[in-house]
N, C-alpha and C. Protein backbone atom coordinates (compact mmCIF):
# COMPACT_ATOMS: atom_id res chain seq x y z
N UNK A 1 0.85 -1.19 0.00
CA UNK A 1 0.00 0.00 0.00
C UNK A 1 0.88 1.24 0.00
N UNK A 2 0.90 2.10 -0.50
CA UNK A 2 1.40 3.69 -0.47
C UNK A 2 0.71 5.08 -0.31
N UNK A 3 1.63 5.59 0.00
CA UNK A 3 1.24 7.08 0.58
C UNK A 3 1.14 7.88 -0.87
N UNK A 4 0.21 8.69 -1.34
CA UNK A 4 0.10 9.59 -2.88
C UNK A 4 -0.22 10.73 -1.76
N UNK A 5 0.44 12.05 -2.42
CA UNK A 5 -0.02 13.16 -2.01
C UNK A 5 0.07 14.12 -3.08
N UNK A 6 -0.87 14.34 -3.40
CA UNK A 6 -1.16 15.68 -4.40
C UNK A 6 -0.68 15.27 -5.78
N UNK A 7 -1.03 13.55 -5.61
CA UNK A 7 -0.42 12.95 -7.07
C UNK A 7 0.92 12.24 -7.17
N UNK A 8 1.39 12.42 -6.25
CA UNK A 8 2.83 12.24 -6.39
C UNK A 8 2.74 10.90 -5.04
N UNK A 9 3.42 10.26 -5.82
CA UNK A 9 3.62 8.63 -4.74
C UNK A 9 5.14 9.14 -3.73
N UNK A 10 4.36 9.22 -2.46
CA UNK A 10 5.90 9.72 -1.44
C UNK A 10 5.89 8.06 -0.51
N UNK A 11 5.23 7.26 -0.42
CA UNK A 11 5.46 6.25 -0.01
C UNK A 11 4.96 4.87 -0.90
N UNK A 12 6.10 3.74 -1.47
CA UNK A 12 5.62 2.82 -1.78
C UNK A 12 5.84 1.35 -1.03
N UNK A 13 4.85 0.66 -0.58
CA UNK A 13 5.35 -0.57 0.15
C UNK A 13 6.10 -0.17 0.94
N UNK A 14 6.39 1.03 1.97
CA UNK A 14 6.88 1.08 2.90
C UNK A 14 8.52 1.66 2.90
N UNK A 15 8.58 1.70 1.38
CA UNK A 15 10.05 2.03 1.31
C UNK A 15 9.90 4.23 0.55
N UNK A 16 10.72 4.75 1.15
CA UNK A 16 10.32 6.32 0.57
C UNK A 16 10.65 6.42 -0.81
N UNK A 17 9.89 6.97 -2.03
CA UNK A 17 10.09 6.86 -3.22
C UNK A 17 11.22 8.04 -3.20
N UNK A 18 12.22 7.90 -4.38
CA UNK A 18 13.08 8.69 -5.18
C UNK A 18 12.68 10.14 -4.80
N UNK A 19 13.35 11.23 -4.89
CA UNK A 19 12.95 12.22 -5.02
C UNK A 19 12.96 13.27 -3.30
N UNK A 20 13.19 12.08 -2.31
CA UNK A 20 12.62 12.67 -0.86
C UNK A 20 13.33 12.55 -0.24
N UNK A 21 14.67 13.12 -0.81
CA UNK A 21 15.78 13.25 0.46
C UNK A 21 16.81 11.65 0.46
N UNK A 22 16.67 10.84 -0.40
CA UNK A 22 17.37 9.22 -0.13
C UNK A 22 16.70 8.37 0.77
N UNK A 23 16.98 6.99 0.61
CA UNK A 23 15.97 6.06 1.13
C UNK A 23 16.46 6.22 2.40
N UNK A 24 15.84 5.41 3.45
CA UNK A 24 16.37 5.56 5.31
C UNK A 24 16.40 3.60 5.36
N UNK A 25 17.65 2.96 5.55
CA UNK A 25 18.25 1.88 5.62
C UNK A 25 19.00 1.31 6.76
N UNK A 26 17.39 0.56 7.27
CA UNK A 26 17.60 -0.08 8.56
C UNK A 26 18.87 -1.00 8.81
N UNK A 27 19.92 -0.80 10.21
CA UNK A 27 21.13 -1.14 9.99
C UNK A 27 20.86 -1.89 11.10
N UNK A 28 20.84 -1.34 12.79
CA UNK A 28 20.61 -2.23 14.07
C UNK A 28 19.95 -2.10 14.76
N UNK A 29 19.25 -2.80 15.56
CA UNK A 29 18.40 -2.47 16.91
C UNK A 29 19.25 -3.25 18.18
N UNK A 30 19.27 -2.09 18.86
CA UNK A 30 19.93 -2.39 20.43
C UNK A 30 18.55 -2.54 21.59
N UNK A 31 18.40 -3.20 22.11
CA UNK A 31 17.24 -3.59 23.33
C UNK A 31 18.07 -3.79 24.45
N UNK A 32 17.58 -2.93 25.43
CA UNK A 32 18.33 -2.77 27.08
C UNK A 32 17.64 -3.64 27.61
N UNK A 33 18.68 -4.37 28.85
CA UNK A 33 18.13 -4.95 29.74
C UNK A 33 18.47 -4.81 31.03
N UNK A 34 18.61 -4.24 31.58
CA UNK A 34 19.03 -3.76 32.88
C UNK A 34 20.90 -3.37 32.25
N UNK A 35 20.79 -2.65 31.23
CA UNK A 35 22.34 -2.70 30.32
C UNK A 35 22.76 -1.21 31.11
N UNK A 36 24.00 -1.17 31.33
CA UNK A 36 25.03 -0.31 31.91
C UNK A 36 25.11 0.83 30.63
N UNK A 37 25.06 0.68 29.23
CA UNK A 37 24.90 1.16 28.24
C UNK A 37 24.88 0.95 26.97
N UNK A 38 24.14 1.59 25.68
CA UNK A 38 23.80 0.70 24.63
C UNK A 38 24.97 2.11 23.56
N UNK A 39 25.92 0.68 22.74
CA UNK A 39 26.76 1.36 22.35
C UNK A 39 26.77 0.42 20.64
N UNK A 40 26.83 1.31 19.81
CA UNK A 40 26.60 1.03 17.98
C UNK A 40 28.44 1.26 17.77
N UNK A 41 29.61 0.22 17.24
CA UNK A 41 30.41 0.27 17.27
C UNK A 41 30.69 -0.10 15.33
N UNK A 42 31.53 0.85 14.41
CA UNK A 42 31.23 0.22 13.68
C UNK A 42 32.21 -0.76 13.09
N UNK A 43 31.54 -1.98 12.58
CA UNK A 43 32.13 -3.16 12.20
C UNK A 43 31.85 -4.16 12.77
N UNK A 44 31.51 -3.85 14.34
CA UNK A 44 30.92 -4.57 15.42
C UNK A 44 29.44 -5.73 15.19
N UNK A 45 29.06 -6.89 15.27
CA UNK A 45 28.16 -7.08 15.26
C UNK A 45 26.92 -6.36 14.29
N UNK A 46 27.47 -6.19 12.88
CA UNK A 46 26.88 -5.88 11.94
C UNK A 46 26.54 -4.26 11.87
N UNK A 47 27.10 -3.74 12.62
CA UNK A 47 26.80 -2.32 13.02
C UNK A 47 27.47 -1.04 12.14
N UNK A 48 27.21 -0.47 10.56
CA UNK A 48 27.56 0.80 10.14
C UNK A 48 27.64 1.59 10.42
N UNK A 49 29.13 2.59 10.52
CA UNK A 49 28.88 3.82 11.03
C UNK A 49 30.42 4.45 10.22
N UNK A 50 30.10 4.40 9.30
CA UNK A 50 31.38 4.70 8.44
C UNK A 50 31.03 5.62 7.17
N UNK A 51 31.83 5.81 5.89
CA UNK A 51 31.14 6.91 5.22
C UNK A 51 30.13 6.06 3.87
N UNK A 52 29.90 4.88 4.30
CA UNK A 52 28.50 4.60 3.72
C UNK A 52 27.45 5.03 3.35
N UNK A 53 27.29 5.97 4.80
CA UNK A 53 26.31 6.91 4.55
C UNK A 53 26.45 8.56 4.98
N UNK A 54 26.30 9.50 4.80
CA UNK A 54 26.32 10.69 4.80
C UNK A 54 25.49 11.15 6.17
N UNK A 55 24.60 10.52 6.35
CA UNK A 55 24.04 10.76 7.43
C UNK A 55 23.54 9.33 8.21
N UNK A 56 23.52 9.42 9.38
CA UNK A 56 22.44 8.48 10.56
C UNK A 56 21.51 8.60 11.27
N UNK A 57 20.90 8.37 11.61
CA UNK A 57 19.70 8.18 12.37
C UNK A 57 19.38 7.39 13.03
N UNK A 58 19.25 7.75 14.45
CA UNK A 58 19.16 6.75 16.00
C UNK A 58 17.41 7.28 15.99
N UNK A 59 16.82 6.00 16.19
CA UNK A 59 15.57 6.41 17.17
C UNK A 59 15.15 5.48 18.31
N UNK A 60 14.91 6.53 19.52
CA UNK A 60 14.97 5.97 20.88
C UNK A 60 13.44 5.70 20.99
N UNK A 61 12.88 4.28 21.69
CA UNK A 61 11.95 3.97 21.88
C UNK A 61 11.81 3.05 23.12
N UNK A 62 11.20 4.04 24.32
CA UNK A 62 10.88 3.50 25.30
C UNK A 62 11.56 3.31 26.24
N UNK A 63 12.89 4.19 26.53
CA UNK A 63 13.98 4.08 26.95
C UNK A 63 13.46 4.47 28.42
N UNK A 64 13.83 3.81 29.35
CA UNK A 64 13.30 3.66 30.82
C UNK A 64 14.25 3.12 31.85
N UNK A 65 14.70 4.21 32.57
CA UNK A 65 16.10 4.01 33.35
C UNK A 65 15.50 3.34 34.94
N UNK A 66 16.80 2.50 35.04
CA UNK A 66 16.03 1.23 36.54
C UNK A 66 16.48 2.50 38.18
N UNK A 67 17.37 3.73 37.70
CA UNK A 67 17.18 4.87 38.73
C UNK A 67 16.27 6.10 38.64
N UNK A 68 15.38 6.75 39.72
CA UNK A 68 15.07 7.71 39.26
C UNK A 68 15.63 8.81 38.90
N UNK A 69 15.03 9.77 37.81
CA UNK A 69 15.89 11.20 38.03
C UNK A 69 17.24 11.42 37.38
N UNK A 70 17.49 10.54 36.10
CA UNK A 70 18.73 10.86 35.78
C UNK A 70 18.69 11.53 34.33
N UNK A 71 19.85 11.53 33.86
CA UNK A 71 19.93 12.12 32.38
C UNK A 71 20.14 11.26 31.59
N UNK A 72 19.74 11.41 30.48
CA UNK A 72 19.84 10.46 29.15
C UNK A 72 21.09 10.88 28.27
N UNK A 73 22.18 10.41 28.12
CA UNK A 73 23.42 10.79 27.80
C UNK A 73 23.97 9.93 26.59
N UNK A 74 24.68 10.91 25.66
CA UNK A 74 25.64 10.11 24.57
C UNK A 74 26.74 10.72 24.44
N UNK A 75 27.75 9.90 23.74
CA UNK A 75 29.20 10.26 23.55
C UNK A 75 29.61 9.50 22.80
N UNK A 76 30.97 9.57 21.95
CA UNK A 76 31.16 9.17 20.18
C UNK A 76 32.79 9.26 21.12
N UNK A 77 33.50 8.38 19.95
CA UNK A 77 34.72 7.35 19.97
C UNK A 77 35.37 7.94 18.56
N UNK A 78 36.52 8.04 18.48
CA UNK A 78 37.24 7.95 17.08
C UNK A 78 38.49 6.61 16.93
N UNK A 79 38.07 6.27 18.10
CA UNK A 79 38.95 4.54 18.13
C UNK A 79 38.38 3.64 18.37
N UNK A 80 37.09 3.27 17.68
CA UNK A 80 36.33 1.97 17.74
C UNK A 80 35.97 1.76 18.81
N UNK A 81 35.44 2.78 19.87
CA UNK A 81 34.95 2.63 21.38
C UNK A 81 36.01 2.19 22.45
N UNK A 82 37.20 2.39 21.95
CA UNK A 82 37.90 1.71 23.09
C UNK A 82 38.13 3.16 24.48
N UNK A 83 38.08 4.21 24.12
CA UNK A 83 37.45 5.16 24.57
C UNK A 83 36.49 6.33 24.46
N UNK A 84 35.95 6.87 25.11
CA UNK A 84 34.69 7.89 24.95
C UNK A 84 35.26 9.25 25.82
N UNK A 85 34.65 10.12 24.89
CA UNK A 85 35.31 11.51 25.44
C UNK A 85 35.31 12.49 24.06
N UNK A 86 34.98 12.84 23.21
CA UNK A 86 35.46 13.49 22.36
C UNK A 86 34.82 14.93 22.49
N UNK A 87 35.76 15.78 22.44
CA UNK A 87 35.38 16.72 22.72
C UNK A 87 34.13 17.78 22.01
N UNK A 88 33.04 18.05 22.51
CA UNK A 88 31.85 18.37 21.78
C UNK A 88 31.24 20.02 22.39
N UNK A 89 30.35 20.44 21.73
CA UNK A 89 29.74 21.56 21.83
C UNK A 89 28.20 21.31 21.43
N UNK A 90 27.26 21.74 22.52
CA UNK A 90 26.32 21.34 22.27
C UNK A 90 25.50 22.51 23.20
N UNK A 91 23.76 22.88 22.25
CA UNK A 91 22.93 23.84 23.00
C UNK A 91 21.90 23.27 23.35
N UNK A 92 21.50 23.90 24.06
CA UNK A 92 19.92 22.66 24.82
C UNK A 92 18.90 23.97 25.30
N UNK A 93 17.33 23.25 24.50
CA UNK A 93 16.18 24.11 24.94
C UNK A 93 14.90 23.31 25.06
N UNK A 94 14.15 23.56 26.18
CA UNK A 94 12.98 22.79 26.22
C UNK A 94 11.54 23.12 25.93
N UNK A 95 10.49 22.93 25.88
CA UNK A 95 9.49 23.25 26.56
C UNK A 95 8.63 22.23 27.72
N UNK A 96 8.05 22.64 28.55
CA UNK A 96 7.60 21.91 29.19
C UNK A 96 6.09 22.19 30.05
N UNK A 97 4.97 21.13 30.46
CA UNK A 97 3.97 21.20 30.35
C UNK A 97 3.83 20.25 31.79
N UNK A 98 3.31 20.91 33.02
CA UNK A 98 2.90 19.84 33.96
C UNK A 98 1.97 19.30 33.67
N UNK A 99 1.46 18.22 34.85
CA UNK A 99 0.41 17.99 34.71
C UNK A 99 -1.19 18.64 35.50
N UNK A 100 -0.05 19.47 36.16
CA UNK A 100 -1.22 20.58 37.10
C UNK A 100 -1.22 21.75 36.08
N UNK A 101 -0.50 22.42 35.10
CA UNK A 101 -0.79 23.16 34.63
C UNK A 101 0.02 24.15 34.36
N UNK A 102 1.33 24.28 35.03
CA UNK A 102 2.68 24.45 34.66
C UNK A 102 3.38 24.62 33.75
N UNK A 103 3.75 25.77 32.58
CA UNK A 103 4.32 25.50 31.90
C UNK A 103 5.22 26.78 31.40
N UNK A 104 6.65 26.40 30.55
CA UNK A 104 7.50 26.92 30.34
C UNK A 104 8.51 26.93 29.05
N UNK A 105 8.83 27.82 28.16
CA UNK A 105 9.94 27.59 27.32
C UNK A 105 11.45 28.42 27.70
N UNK A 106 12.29 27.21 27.80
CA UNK A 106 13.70 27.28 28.37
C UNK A 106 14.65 27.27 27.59
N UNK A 107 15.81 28.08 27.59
CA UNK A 107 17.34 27.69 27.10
C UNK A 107 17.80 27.21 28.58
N UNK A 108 17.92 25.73 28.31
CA UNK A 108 18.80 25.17 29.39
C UNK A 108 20.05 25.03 29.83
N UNK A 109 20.89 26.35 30.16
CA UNK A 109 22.31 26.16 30.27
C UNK A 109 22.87 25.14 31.21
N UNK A 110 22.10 24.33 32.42
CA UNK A 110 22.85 23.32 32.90
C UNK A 110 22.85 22.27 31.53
N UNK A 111 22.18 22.22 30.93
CA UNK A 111 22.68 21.17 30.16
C UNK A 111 23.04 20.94 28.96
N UNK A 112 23.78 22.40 28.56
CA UNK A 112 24.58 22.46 27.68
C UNK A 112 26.05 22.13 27.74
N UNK A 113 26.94 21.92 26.59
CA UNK A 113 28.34 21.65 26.59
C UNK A 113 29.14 22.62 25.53
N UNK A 114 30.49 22.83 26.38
CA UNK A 114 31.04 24.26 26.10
C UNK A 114 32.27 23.47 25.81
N UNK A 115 32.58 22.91 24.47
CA UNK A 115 33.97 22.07 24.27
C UNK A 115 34.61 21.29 25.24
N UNK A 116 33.52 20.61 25.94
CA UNK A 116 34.27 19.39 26.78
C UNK A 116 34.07 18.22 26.31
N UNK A 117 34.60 17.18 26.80
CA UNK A 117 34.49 16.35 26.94
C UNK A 117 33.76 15.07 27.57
N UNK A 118 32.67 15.45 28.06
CA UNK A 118 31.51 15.20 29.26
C UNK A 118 30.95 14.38 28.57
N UNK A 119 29.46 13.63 28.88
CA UNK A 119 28.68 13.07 28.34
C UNK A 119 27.72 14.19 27.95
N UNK A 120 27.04 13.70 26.75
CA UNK A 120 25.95 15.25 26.47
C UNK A 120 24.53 14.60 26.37
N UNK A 121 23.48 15.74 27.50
CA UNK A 121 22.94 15.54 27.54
C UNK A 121 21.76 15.37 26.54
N UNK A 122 20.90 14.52 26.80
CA UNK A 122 19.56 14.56 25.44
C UNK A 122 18.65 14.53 25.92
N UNK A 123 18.37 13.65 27.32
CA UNK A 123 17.54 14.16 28.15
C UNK A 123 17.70 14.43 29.63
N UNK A 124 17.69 15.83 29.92
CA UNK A 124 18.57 16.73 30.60
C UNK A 124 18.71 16.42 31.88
N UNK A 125 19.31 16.89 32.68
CA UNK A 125 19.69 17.30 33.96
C UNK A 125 18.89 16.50 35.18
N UNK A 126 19.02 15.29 35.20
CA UNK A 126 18.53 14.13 36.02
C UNK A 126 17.08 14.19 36.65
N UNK A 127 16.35 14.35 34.75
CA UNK A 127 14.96 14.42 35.15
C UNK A 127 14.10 13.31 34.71
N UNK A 128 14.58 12.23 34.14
CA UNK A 128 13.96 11.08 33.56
C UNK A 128 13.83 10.33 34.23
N UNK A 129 12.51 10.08 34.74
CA UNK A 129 11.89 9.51 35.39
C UNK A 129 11.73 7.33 35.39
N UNK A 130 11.86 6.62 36.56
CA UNK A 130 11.72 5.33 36.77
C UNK A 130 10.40 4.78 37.10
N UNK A 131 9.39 5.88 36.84
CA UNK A 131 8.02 5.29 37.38
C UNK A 131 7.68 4.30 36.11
N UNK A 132 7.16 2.96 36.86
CA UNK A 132 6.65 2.61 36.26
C UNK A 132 5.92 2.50 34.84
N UNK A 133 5.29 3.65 34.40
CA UNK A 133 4.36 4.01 33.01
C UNK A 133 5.55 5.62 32.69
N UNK A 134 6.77 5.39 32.98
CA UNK A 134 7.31 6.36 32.51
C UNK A 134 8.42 6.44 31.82
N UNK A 135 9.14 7.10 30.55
CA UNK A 135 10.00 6.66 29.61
C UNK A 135 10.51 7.77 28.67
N UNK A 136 11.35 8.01 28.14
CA UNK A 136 12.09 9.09 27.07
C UNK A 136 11.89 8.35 25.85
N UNK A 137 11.68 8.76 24.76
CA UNK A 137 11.66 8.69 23.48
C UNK A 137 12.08 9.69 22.65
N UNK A 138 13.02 9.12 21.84
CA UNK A 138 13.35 10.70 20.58
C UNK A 138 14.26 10.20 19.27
N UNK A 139 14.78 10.92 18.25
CA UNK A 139 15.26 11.05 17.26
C UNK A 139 16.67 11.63 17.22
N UNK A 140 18.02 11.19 16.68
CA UNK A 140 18.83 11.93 17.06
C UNK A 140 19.21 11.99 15.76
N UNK A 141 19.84 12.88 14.65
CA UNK A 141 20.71 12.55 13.37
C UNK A 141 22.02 13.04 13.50
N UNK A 142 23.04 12.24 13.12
CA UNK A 142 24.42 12.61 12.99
C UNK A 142 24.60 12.82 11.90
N UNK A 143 25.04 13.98 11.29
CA UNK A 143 25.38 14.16 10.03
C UNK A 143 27.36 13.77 9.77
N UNK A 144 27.41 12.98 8.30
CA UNK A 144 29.10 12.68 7.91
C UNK A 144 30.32 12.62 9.34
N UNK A 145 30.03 11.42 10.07
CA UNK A 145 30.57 11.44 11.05
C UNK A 145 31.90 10.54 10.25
N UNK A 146 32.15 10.19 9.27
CA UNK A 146 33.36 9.68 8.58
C UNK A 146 34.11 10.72 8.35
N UNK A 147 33.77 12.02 8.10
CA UNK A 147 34.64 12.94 7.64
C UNK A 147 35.80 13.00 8.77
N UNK A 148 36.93 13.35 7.90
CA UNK A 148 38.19 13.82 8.11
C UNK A 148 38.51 15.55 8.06
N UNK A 149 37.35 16.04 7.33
CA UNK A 149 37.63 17.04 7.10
C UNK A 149 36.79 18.35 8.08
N UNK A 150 36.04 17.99 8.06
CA UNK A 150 34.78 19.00 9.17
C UNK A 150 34.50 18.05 10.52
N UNK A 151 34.53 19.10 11.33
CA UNK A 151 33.82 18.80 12.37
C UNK A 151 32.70 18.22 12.29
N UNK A 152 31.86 17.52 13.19
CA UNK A 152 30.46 16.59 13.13
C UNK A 152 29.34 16.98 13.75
N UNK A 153 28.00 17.47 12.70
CA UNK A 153 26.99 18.15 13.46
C UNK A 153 25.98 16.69 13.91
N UNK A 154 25.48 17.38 15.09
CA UNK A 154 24.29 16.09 15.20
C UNK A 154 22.57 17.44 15.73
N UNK A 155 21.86 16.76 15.40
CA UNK A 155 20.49 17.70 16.19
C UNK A 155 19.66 16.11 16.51
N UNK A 156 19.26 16.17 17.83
CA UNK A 156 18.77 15.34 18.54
C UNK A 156 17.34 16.37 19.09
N UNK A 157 16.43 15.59 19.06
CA UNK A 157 14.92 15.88 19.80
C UNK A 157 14.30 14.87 20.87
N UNK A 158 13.89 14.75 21.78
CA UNK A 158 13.22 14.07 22.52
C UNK A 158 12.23 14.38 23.25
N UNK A 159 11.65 13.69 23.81
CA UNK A 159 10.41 13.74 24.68
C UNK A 159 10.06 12.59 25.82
N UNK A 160 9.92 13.31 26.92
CA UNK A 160 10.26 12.25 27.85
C UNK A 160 9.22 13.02 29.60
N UNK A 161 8.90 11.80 30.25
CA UNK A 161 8.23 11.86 31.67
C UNK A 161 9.65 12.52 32.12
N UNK A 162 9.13 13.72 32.92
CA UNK A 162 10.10 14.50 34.07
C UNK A 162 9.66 13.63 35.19
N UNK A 163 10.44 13.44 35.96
CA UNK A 163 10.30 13.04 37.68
C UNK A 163 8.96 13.41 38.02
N UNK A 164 8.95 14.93 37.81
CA UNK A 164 7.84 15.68 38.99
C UNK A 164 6.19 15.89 38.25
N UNK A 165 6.05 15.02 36.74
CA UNK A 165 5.31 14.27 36.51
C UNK A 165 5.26 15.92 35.70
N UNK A 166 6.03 16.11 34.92
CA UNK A 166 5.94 17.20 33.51
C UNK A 166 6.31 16.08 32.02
N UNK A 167 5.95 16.90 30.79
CA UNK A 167 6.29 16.93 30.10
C UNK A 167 7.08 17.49 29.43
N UNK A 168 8.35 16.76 29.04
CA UNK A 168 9.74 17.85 28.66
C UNK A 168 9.91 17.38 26.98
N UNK A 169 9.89 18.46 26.01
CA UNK A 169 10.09 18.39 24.52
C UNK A 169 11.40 19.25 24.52
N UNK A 170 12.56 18.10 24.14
CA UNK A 170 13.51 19.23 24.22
C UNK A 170 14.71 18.98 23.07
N UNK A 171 15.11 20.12 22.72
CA UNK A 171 15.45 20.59 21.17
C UNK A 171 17.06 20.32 21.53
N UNK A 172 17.95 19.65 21.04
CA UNK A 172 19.45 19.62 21.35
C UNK A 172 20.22 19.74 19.48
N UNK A 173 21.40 20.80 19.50
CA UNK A 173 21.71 20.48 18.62
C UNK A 173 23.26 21.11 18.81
N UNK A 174 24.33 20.82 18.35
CA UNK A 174 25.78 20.52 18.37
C UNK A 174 26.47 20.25 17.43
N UNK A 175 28.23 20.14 17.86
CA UNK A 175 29.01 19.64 16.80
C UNK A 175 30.04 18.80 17.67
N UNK A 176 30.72 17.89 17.02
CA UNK A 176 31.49 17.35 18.09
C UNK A 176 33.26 17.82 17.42
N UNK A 177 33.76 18.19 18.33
CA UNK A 177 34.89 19.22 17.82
C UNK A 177 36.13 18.52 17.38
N UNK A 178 35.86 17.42 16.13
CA UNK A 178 37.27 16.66 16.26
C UNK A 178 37.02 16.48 14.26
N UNK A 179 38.27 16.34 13.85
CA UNK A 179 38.46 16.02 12.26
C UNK A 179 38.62 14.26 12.01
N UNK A 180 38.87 13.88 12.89
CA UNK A 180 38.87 12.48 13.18
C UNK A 180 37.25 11.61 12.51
N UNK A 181 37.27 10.95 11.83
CA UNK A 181 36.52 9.89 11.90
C UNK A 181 35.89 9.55 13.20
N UNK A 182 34.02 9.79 13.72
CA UNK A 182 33.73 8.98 14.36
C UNK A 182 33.33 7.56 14.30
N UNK A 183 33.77 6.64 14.85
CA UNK A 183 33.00 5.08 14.85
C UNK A 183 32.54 4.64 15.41
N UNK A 184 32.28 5.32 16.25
CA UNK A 184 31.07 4.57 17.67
C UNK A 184 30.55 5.98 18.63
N UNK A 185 29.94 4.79 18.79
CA UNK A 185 28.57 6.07 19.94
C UNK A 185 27.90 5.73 20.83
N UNK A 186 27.85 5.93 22.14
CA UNK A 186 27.62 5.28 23.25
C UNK A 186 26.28 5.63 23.92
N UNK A 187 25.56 5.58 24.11
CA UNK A 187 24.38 5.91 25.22
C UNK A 187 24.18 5.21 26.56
N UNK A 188 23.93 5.94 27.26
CA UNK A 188 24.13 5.86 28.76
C UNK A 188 22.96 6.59 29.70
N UNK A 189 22.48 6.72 30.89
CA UNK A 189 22.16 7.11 31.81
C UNK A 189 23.17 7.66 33.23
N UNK A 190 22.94 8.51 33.74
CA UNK A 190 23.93 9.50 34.29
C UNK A 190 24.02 8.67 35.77
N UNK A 191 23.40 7.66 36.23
CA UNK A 191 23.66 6.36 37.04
C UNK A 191 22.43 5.44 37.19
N UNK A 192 23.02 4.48 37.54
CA UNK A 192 22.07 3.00 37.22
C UNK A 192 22.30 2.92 35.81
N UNK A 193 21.12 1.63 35.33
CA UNK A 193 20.64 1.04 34.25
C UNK A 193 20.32 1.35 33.47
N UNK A 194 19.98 1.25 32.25
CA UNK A 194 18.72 1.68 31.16
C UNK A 194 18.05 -0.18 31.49
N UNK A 195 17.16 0.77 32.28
CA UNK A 195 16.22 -1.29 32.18
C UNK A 195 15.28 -1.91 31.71
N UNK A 196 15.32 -0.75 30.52
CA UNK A 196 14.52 -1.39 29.48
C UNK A 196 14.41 -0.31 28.11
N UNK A 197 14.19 -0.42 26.52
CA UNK A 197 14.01 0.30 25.17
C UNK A 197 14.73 -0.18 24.80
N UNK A 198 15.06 0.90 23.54
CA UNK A 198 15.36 0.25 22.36
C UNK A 198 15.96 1.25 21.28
N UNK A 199 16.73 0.89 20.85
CA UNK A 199 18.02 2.30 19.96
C UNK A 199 18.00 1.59 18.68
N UNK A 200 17.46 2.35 17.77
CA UNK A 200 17.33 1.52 16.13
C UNK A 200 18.03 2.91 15.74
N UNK A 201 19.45 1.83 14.87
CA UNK A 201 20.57 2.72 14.10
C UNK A 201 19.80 2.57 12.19
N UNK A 202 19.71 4.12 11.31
CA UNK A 202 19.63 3.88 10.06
C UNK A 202 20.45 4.62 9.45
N UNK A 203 20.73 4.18 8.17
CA UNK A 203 21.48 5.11 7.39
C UNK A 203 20.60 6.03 6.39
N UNK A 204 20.71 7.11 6.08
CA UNK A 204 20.05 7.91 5.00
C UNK A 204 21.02 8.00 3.88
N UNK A 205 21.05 7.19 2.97
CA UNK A 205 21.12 7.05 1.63
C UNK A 205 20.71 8.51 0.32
């Protein structure tokens, strides 16, 4: 079955027709289990992250940490993960919506990064919640992380249960400050588990 809009076929059988940016080419799915952290290495266990593709695309689904209250964190390797640290720059803004009625649009300077080396946040400042019916979900794209020549942009979005029972939509976007080839990319929680979701790596073609 396909998607026609205004005449024009933008979806066929599930695959995006010609014309719309390059196809999106499912590579891995990572599933947490009480995991310390879910890390896409490439070469690893079938895992691309080389200049195959020009761009990537992570999408987080259901990601639910076994502590309350922490941050949802990533960080990129230029030596096949044998360490993490690369030095990055990154801005962070939210909006957010209680459930009493609360609400706010933020530039979040705690959880921005100013050329360090830190983990960077995606979902911020140890507000992601362990309740039960509660979880982060989002989209991250890395653009030409093979290059040698430019630095590496990424813009990440998410949406996720705050602790204090808000809704946080929050806008992250960066570069990671190295000419180096990245090959891996790590995701993490700022302590405990991720104890349960799911990280599907694609390439955009």
């Amino acid at each position: 079955m396909g998607l026609i809009s205004n005449g024009t076929t933008v979806f066929d059988a599930g695959a995006m027709a010609s014309g719309f940016g390059g196809s999106m080419t499912f590579i891995k799915k990572l599933t947490a289990s009480s995991s310390a952290s879910l890390s896409f290495v490439d070469g690893s266990s079938d895992v691309v992250l080389d200049n195959t593709y020009k761009e990537y695309v992570f999408i987080f689904k259901d990601i639910h940490p076994a502590t309350n209250g922490v941050t949802f964190t990533f960080q990129v390797s230029t030596d096949s993960g044998s360490s993490y640290g690369v030095s990055t720059t990154s801005t962070y803004f939210n909006a957010y919506h209680s459930e009493s009625g609360a609400n706010a649009l933020n530039y979040e300077a705690i959880a921005d990064i100013a050329n360090a080396t830190s983990e960077v946040p995606i979902i911020r400042e140890d507000k992601l919640s362990s309740d039960n019916d509660h979880c982060g979900v989002g989209i991250m794209r890395l653009f030409n992380p093979a290059s040698t020549t430019f630095v590496k942009h990424y813009i990440v979005r998410t949406q996720a249960n705050h602790e204090a029972e808000y809704s946080m939509d929050s806008y992250i976007g960066g570069f990671i400050n190295s000419t180096s080839a990245v090959d891996a990319i790590r995701f993490k929680v700022s302590s405990g588990n991720i104890d349960s979701g799911t990280i599907s790596l694609y390439g955009i073609s």
